[in-house]
Protein backbone atom coordinates (compact mmCIF):
# COMPACT_ATOMS: atom_id res chain seq x y z
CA UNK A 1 0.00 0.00 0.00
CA UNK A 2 1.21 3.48 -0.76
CA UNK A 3 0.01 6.26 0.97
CA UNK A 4 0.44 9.83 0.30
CA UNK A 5 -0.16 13.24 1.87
CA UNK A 6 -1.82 16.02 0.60
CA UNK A 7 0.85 19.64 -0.84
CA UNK A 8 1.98 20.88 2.41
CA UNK A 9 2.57 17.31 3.79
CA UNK A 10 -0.65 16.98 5.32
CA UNK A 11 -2.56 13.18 5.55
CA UNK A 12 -5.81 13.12 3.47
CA UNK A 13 -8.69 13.20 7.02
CA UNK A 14 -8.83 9.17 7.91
CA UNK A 15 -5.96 7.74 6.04
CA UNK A 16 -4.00 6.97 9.09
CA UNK A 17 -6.92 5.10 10.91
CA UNK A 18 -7.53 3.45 7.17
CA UNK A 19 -3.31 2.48 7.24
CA UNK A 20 -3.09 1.34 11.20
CA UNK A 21 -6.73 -1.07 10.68
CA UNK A 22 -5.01 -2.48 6.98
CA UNK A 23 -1.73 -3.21 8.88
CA UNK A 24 -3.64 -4.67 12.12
CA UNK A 25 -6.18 -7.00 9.54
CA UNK A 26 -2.34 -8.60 8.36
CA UNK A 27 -2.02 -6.29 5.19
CA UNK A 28 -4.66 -8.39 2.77
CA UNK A 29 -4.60 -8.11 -1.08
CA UNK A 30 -6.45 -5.20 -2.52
CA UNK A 31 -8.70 -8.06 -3.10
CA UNK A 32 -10.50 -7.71 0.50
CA UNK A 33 -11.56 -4.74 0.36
CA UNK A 34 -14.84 -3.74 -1.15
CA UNK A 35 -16.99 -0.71 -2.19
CA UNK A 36 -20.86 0.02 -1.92
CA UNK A 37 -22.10 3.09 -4.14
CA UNK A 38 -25.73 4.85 -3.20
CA UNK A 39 -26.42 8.08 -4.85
CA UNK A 40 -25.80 9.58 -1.35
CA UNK A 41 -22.22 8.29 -0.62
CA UNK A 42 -19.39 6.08 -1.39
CA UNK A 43 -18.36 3.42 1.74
CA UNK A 44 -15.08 1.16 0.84
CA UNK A 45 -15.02 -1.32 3.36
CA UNK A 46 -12.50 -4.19 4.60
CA UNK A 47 -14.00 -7.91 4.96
CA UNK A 48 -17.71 -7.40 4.43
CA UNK A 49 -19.86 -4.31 4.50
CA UNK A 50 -19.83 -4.43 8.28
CA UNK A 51 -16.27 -4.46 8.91
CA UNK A 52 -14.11 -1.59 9.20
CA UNK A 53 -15.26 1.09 6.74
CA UNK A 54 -14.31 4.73 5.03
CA UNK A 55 -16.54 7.16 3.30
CA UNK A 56 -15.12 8.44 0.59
CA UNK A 57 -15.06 12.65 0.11
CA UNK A 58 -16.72 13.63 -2.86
């Protein structure tokens, strides 16, 4: 995984919780993680839908 901060060197708002919970689930393959799309937000989620999730900014 590659994460990278924002000009100025600031994190993107949840991208260290979204790092520490990918490193504490063992690092999995891009291949567990998951995304459910409603015309109100954008959720990707690790596992299963009720497993450790982000909304996405639009």
């Amino acid at each position: 995984m590659t994460a990278r901060r924002r000009p100025g060197g600031q994190w993107c708002p949840g991208r260290r919780r979204a790092i520490t919970v990918w490193q504490q689930a063992g690092a999995p393959d891009q291949t567990a993680f998951g995304m459910t799309v409603t015309e109100e937000e954008q959720i990707v989620w690790l596992g299963s839908p009720d497993g450790p999730h982000w909304r996405l900014l639009a």
